[in-house]
Protein backbone atom coordinates (compact mmCIF):
# COMPACT_ATOMS: atom_id res chain seq x y z
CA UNK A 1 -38.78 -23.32 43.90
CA UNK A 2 -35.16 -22.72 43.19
CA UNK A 3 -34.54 -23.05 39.05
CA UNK A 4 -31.41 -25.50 38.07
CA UNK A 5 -29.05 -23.89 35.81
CA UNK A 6 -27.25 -25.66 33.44
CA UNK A 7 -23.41 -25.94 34.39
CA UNK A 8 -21.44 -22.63 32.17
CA UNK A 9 -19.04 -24.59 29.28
CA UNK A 10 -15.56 -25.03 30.01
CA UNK A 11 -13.00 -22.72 28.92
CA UNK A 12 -10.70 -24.07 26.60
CA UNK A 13 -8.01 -23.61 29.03
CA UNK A 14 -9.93 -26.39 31.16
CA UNK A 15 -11.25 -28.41 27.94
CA UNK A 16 -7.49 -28.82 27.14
CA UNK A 17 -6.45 -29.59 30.96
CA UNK A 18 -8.97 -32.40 30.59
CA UNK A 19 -7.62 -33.90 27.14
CA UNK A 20 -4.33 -33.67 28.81
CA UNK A 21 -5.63 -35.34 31.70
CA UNK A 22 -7.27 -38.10 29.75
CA UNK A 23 -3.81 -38.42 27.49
CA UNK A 24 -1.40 -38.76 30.43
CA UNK A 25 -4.06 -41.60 32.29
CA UNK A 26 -3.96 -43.29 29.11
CA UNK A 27 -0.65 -43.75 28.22
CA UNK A 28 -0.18 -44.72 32.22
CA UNK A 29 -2.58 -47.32 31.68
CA UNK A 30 -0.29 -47.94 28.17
CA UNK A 31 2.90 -48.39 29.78
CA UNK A 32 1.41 -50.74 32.95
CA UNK A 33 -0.19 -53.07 30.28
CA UNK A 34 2.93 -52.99 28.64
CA UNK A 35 5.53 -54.07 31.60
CA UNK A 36 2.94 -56.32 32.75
CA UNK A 37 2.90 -58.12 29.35
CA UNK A 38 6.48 -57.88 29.43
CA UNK A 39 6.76 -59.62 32.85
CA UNK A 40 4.35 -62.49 32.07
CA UNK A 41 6.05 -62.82 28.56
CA UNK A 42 9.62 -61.53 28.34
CA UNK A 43 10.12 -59.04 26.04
CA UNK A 44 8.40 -58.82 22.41
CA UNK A 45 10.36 -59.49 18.92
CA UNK A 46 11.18 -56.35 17.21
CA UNK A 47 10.84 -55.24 13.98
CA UNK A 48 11.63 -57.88 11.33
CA UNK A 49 14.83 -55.44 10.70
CA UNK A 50 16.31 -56.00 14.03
CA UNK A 51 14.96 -59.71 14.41
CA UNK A 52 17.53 -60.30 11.52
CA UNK A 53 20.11 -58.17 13.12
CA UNK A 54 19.81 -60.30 16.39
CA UNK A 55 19.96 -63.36 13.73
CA UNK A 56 23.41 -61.72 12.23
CA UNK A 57 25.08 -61.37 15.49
CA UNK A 58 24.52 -64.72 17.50
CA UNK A 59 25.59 -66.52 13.86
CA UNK A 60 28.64 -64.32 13.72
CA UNK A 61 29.35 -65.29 17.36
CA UNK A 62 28.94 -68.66 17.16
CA UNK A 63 30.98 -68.71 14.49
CA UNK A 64 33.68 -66.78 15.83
CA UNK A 65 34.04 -69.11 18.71
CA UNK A 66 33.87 -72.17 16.32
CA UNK A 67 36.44 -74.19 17.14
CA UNK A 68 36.83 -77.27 14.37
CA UNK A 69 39.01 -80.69 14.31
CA UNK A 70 38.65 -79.76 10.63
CA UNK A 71 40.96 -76.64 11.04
CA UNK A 72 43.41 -78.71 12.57
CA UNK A 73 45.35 -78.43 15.67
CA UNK A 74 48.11 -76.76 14.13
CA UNK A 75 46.32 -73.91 12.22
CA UNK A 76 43.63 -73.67 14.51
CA UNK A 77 44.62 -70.26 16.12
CA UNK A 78 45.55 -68.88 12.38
CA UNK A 79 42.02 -70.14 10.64
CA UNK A 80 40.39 -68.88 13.47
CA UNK A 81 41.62 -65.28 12.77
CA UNK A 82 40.66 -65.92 8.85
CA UNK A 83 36.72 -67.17 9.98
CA UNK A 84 36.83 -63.85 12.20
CA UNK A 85 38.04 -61.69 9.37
CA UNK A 86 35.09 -63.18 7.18
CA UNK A 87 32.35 -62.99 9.80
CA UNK A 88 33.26 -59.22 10.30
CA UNK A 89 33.62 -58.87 6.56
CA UNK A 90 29.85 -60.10 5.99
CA UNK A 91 28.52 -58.47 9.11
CA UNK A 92 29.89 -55.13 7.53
CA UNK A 93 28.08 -55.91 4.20
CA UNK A 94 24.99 -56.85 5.83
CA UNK A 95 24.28 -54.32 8.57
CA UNK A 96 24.16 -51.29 6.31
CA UNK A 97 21.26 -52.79 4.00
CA UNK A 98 19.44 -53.41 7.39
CA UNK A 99 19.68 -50.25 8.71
CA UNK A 100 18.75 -48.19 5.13
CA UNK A 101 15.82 -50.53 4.39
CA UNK A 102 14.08 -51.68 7.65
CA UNK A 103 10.90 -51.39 6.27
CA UNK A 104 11.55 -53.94 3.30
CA UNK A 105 12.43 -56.88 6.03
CA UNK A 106 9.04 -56.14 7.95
CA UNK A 107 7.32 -55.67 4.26
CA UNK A 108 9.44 -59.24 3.46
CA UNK A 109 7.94 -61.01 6.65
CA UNK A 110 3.84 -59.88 6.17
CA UNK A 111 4.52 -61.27 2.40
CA UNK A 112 5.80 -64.52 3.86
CA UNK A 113 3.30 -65.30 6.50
CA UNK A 114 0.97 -64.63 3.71
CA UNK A 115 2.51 -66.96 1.12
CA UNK A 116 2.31 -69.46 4.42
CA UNK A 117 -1.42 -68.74 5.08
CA UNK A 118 -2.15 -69.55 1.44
CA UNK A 119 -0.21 -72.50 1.18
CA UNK A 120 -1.98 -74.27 4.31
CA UNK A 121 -5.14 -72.98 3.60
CA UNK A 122 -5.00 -75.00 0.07
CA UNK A 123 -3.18 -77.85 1.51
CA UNK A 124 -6.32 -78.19 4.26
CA UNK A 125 -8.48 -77.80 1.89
CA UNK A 126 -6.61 -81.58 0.35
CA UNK A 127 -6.14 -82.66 3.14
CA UNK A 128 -9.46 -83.39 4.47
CA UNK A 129 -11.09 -84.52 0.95
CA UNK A 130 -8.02 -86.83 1.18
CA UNK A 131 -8.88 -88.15 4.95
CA UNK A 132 -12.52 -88.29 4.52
CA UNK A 133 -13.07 -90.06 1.23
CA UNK A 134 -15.66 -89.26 -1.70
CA UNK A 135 -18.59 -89.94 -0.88
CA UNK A 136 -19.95 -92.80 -3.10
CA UNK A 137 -22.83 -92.69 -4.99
CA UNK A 138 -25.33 -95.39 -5.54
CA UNK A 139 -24.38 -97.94 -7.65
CA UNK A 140 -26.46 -98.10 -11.22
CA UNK A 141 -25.08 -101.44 -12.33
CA UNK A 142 -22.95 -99.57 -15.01
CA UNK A 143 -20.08 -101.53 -14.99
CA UNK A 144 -18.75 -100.30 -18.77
CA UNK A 145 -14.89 -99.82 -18.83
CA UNK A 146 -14.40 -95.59 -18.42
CA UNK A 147 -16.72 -95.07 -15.44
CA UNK A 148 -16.07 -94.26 -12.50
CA UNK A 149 -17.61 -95.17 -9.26
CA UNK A 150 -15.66 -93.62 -6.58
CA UNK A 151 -17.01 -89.67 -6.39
CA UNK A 152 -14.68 -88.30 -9.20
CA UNK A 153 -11.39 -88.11 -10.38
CA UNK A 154 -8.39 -87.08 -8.49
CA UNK A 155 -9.70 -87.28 -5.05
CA UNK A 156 -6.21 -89.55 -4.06
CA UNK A 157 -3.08 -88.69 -2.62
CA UNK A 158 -1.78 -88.12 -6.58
CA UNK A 159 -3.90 -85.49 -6.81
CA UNK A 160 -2.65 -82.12 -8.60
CA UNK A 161 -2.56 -79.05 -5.93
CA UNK A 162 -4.12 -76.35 -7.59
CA UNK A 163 -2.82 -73.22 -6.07
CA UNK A 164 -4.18 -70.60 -9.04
């Protein structure tokens, strides 16, 4: 009968060949999920930092190439020069808070789409005691002025929204 051995550990030379092995097929599998994301999708938005700079530059563009009856035919070519003078000045005053404090736009834009996801989540929450009506409860044959018959108060459109 011929006795298995147990296979001898690796070195670490080979344990570390492996985890380099297993790092380098995973960040190949990384970047083919990525370009194929990016081909059925176009690329992804950036950072909310450089969504804004994106933002800055198309409006500054646009407004560069403005060309308004309100300017006037006359000093068209001369306000045009003054609009491109202020769209550089503000571009100049802008960019630099972008670029020092990119994390503040991102930590701007979570704080928003929270203030968002509050907002409808309360105004649902309205919304369909508004659509489906109080349910009404038998009627006693208390007719006295003061009560109420109709599930509550403040179940109409009227209604308070109580965000606290």
């Amino acid at each position: 009968m011929s006795e298995e051995r147990p296979a001898p550990d690796p070195s670490p030379e080979e344990r570390a060949t492996d985890a380099d092995a297993w790092a380098t097929a995973c960040a190949e599998d990384l970047e083919a999920e990525q370009a194929r994301r990016r081909a059925a999708y176009g690329t992804p938005p950036g950072s909310a930092a450089e969504e804004l700079k994106k933002l800055v530059d198309t409006v500054a563009d646009k407004l560069s190439g403005l060309q308004s009856p309100l300017l006037g035919a006359v000093a068209g070519p001369a306000a045009q020069q003054v609009v491109r003078q202020v769209v550089q000045q503000a571009k100049a005053a802008v960019e630099p808070v972008i670029e020092r404090n990119p994390d503040v736009f991102d930590h701007l834009a979570a704080a928003g789409n929270e203030l968002l996801a509050a907002y409808r989540s309360a105004v649902q929450a309205h919304e369909h005691r508004w659509t489906t009506g109080p349910a009404r409860p038998k009627d006693d044959g208390d007719d006295r002025p003061g009560t109420r018959h109709d599930g509550g108060e403040g179940t109409g459109p009227g209604e308070r929204i109580d965000l606290d």
